[in-house]
C-alpha atoms as a PDB file:
ATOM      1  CA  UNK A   1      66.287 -35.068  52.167  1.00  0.00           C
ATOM      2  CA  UNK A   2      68.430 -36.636  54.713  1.00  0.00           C
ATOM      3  CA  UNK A   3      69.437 -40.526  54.103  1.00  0.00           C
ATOM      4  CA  UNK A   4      68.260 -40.218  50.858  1.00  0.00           C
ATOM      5  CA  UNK A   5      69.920 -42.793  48.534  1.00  0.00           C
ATOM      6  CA  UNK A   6      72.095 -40.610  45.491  1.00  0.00           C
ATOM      7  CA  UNK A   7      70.683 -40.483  42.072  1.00  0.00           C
ATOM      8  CA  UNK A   8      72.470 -43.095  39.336  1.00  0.00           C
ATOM      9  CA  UNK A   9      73.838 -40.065  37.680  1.00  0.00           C
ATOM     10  CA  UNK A  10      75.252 -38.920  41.084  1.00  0.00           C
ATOM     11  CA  UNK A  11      76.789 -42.495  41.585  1.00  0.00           C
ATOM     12  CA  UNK A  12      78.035 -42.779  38.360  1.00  0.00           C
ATOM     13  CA  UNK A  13      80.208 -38.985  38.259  1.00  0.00           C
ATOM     14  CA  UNK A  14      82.034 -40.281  42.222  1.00  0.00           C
ATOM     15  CA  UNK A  15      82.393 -43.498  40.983  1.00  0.00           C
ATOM     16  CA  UNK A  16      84.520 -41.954  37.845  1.00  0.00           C
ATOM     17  CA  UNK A  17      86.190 -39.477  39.908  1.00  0.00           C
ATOM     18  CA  UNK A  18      87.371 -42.294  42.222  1.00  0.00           C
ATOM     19  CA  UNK A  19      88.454 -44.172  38.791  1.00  0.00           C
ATOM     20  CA  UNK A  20      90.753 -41.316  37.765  1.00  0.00           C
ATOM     21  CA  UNK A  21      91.468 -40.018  40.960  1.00  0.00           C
ATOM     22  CA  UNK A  22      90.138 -36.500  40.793  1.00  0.00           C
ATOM     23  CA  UNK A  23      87.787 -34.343  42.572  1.00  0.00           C
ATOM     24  CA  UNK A  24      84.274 -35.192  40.979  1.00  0.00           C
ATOM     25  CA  UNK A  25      84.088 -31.155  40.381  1.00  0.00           C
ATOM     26  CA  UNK A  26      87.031 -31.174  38.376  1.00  0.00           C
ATOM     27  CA  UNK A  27      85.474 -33.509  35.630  1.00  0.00           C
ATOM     28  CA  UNK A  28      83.405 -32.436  32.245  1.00  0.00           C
ATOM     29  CA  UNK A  29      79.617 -32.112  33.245  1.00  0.00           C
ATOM     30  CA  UNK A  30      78.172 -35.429  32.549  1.00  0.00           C
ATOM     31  CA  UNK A  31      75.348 -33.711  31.158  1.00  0.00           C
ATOM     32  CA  UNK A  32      78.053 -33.263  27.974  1.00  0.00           C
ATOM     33  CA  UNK A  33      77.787 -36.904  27.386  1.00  0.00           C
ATOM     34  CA  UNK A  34      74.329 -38.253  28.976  1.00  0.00           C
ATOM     35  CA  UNK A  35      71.159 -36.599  29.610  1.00  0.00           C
ATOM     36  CA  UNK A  36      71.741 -37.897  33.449  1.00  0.00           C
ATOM     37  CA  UNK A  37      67.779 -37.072  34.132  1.00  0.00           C
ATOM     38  CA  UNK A  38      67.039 -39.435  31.430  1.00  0.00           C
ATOM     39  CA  UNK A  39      69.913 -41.739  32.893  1.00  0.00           C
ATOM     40  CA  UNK A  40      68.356 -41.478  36.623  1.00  0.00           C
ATOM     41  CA  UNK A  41      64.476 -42.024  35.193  1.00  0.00           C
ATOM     42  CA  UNK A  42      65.830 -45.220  33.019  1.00  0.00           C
ATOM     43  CA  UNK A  43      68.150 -47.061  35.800  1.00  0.00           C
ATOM     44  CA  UNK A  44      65.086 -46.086  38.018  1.00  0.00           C
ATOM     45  CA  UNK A  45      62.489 -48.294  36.078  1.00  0.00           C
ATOM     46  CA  UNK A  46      65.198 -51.275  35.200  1.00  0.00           C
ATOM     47  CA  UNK A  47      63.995 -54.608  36.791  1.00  0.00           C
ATOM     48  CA  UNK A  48      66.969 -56.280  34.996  1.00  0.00           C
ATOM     49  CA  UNK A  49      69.793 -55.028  32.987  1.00  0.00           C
ATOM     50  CA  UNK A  50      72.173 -52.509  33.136  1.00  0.00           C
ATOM     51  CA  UNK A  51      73.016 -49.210  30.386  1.00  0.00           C
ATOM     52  CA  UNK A  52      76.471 -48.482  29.698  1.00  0.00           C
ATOM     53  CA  UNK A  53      78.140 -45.224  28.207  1.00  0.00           C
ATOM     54  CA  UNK A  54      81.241 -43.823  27.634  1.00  0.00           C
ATOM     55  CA  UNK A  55      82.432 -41.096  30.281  1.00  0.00           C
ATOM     56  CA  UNK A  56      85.762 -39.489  30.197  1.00  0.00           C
ATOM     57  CA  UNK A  57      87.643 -42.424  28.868  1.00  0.00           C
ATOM     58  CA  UNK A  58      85.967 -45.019  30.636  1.00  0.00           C
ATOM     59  CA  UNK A  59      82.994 -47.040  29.934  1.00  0.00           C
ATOM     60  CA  UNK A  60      80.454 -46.531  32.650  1.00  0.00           C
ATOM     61  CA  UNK A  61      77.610 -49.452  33.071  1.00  0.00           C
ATOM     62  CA  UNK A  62      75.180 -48.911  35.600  1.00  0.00           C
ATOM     63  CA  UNK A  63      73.241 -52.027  36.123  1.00  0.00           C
ATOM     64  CA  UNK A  64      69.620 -52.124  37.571  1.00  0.00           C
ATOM     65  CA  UNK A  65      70.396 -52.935  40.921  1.00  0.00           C
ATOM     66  CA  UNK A  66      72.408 -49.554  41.178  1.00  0.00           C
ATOM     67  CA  UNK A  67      75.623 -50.697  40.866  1.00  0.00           C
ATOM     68  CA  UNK A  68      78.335 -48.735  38.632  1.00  0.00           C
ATOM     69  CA  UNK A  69      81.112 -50.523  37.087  1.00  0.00           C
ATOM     70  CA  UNK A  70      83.867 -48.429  35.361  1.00  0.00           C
ATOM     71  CA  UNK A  71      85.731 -50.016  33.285  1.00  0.00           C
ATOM     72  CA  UNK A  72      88.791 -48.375  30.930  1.00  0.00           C
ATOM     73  CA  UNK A  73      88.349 -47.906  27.786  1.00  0.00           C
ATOM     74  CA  UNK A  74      91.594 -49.600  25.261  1.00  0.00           C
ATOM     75  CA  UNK A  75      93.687 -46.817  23.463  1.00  0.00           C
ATOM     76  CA  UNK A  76      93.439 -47.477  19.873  1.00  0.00           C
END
């Protein structure tokens, strides 16, 4: 469907590629560490908030107006 606006799990696996600078195919499926339909129906219905995850190293919050942060997570 043209000009249709990309799913939050479709944001949020660019938006980590960008992060680490790799071609989103070349990451793990997200699926390995979110069910992103679940992720997609939950952003969907947020008024308010956000849900956050960990994703390849990074934490990945995805608030309810869309937006994905990506934030590094500290070596330990």
């Amino acid at each position: 469907m043209a000009g249709a606006r990309p799913t939050a799990s479709e944001r949020v696996i660019h938006r980590v590629a960008e992060a680490v600078e790799r071609d989103p195919l070349e990451l793990p499926p997200l699926y390995d560490h979110v069910d992103a339909d679940a992720l997609d129906s939950l952003v969907e219905g947020l008024t308010d908030g956000a849900v956050t995850f960990t994703y390849v190293g990074y934490d990945v919050t995805v608030q309810h107006t869309g937006e994905v942060l990506v934030d590094e997570r500290p070596r330990r």
